[in-house]
Protein backbone atom coordinates (compact mmCIF):
# COMPACT_ATOMS: atom_id res chain seq x y z
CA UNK A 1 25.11 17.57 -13.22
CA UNK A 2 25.79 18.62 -9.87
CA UNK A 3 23.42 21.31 -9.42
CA UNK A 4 21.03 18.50 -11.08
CA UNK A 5 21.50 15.93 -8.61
CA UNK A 6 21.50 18.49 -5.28
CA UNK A 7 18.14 19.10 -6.67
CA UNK A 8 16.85 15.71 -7.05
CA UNK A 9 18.13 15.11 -3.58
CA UNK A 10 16.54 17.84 -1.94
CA UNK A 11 13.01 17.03 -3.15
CA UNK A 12 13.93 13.54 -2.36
CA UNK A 13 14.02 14.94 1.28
CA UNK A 14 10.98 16.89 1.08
CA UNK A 15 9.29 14.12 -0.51
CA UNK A 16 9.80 12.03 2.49
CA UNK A 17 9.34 14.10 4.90
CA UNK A 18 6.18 15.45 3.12
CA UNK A 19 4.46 11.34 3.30
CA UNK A 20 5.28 10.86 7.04
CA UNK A 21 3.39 14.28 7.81
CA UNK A 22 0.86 13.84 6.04
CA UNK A 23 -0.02 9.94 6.76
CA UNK A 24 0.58 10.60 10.71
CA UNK A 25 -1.89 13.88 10.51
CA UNK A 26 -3.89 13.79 7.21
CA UNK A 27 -3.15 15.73 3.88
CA UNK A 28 -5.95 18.31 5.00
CA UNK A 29 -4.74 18.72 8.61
CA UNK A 30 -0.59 19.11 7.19
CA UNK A 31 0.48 22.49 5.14
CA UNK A 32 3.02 23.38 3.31
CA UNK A 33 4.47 25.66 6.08
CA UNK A 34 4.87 22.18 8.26
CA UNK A 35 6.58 19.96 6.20
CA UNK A 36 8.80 23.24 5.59
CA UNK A 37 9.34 23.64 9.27
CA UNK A 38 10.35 20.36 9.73
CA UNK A 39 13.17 20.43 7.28
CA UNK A 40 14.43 24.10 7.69
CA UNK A 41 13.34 25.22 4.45
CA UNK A 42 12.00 28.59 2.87
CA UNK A 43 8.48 28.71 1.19
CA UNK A 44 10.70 30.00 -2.02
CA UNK A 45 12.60 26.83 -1.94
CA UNK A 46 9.38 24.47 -1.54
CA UNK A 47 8.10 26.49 -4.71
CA UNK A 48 11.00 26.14 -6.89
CA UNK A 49 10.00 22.48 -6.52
CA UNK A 50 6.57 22.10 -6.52
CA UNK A 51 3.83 23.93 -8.10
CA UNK A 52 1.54 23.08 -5.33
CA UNK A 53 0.80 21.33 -1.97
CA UNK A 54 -1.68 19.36 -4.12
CA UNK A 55 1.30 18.77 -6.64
CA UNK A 56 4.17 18.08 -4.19
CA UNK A 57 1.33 15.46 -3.13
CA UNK A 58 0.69 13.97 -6.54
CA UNK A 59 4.81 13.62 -6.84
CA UNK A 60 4.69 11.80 -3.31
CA UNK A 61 2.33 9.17 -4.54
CA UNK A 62 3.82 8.55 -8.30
CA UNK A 63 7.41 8.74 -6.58
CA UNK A 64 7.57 6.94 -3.02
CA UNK A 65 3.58 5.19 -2.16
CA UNK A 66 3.72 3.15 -5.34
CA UNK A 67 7.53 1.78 -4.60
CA UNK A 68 5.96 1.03 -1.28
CA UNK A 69 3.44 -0.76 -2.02
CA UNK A 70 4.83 -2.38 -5.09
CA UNK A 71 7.82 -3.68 -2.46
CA UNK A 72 5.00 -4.55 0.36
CA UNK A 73 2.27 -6.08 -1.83
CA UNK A 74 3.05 -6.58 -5.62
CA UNK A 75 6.51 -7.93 -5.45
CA UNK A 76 6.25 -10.55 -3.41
CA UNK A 77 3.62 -12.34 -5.09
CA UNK A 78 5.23 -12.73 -8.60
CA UNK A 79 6.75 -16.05 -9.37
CA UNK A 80 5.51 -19.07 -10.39
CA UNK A 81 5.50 -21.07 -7.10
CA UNK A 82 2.19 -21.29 -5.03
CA UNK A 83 0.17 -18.14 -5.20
CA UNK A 84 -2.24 -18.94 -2.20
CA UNK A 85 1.27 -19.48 -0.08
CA UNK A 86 2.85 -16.16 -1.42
CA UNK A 87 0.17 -14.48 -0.71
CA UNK A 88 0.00 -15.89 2.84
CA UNK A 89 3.84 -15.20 3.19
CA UNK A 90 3.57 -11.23 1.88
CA UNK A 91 0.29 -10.60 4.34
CA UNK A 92 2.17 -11.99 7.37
CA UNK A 93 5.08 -9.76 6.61
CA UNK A 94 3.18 -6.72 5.93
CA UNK A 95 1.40 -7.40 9.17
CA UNK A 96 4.16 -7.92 11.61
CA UNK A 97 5.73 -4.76 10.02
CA UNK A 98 2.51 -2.87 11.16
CA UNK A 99 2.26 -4.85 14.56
CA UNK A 100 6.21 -3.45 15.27
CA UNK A 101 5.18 0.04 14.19
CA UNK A 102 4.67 2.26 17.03
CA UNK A 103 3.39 4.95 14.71
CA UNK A 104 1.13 2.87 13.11
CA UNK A 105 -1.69 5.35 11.79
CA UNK A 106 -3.27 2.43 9.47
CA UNK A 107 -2.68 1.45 5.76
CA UNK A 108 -0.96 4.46 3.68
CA UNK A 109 -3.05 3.78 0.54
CA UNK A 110 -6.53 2.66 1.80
CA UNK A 111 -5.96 6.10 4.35
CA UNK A 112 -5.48 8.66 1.37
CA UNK A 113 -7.75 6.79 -0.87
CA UNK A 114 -10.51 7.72 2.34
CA UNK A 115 -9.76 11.25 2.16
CA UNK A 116 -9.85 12.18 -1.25
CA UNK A 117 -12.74 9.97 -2.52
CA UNK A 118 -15.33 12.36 -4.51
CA UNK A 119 -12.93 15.15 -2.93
CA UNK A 120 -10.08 15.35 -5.45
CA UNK A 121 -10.30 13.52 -8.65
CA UNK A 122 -7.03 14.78 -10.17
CA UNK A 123 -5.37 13.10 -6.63
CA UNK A 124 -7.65 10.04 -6.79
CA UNK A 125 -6.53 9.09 -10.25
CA UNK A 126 -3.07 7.94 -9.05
CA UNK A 127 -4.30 6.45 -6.06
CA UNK A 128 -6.70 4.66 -7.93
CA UNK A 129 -3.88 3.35 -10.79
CA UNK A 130 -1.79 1.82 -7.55
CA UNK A 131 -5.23 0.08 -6.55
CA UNK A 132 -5.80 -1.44 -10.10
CA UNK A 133 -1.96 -2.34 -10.29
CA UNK A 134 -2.59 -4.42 -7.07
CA UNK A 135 -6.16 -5.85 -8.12
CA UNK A 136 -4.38 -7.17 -11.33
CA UNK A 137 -1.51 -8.72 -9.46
CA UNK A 138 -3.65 -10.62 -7.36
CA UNK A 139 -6.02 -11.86 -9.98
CA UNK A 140 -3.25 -12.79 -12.52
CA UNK A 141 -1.62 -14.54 -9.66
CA UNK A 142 -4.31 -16.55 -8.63
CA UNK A 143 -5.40 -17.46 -12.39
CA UNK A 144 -1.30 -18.24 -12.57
CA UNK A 145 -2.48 -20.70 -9.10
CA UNK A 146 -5.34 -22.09 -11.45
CA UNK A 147 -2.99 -23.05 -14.25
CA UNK A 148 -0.40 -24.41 -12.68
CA UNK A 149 -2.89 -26.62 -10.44
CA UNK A 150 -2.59 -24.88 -7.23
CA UNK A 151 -6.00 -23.07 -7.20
CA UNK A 152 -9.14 -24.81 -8.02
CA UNK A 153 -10.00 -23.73 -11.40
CA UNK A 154 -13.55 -22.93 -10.30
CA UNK A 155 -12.52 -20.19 -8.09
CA UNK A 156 -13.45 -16.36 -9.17
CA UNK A 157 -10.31 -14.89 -9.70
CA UNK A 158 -11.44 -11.15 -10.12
CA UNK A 159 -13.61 -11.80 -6.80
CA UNK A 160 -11.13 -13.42 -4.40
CA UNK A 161 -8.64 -11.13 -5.19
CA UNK A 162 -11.19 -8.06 -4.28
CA UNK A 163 -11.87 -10.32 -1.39
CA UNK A 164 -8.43 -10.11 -0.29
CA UNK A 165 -7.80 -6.95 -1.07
CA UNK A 166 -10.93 -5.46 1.26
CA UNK A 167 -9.69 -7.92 3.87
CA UNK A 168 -6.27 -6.38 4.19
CA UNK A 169 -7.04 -3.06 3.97
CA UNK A 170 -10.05 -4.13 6.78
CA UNK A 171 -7.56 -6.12 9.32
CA UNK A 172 -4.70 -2.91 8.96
CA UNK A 173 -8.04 -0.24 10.16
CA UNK A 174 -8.66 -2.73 13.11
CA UNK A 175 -5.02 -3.57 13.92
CA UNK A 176 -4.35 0.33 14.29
CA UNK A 177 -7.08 0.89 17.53
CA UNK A 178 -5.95 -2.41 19.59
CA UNK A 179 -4.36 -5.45 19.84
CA UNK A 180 -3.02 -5.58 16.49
CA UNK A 181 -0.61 -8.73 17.14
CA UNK A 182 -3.65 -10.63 18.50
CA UNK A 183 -5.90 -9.25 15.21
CA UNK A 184 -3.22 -10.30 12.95
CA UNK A 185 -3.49 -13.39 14.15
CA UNK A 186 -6.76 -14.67 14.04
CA UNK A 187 -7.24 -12.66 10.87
CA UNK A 188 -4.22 -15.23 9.26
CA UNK A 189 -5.64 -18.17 10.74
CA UNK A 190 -8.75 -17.35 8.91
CA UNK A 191 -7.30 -16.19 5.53
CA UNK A 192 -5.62 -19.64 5.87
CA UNK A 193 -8.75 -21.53 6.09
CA UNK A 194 -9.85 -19.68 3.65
CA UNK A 195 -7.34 -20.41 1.06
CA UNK A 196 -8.00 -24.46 2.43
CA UNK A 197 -11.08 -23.66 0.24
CA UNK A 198 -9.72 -22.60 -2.83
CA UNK A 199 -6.87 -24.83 -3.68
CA UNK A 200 -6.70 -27.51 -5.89
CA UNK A 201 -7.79 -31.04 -3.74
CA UNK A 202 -4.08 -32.33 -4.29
CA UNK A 203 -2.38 -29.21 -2.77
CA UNK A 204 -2.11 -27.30 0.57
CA UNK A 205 -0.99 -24.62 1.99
């Protein structure tokens, strides 16, 4: 049980230490010998773990990126209260996280999902099962909106939430170059208005 959980804790470490690398530098530009230098450890020990870099990576995304995101962008949006004001709520949070980030190297997923398209289809399954995950959140939470008379029940539900989706992972690239307190800004203002136009004529947001 011991030896069992000194295990589990160890590739807990690795694991961590293994997503910073490689979303401040890339998965191609980080190697194993790296993340091992960076935590003191032997190639035999990394190996014990891990069958692979490309396996330690796969383990990264089903273990820590989809309790990220899930906590950043799934979470926050379940309920049964106003979807279009949840959704404005879990944005502006996720935003002013990244504005106070001074190692802000852009959206984890939409980043990885950019390197391994048509590069690595046994990586890009997993990242792509996070991305449906989210896309079905937002579109059972806005049909949710339509139901309970907080969305206007002509609204697209599959396309506003790919709308919103694109948007956000848009506004994080731009927010990572310059001014990202500024670009958060208008881009709220405008996903505001935007949700002005989708909800029911006897609500607001």
């Amino acid at each position: 049980m011991e030896k069992n959980l000194k295990r589990l804790a160890t590739m807990q470490r690795m694991e961590v230490k293994g997503l910073e690398l490689f979303y401040s530098k890339g998965y191609s530009n980080t190697s194993v010998d790296d993340i091992l230098k960076e935590l003191s450890l032997s190639k035999g020990a990394f190996y014990y773990h891990y069958e692979s870099k490309e396996d330690f990576f796969i383990q990264i995304i089903q273990n820590l990126l989809v309790r990220k995101v899930y906590s950043m962008l799934i979470e926050p949006i379940e309920g049964h209260e106003n979807p279009l004001q949840l959704i404005t709520n879990c944005f502006d949070e996720a935003l002013e996280c990244a504005v106070h980030n001074e190692m802000d190297y852009g959206f984890l997923l939409s980043n990885f999902l950019n390197e391994f398209n048509g590069r690595n289809a046994r990586i890009m399954a997993p990242l792509n099962d996070i991305l449906k995950v989210w896309e079905v959140n937002l579109v059972s939470a806005i049909q949710r909106g339509k139901f309970n008379g907080f969305v206007d029940r002509h609204v697209d539900s599959e396309g506003a939430a790919v709308y919103l989706m694109s948007s956000f992972i848009g506004i994080r690239t731009l927010m990572v170059e310059s001014s990202p307190s500024a670009r958060k800004y208008r881009f709220m203002a405008q996903l505001r208005q935007y949700f002005k136009s989708i909800e029911a004529s006897h609500t607001s947001v």
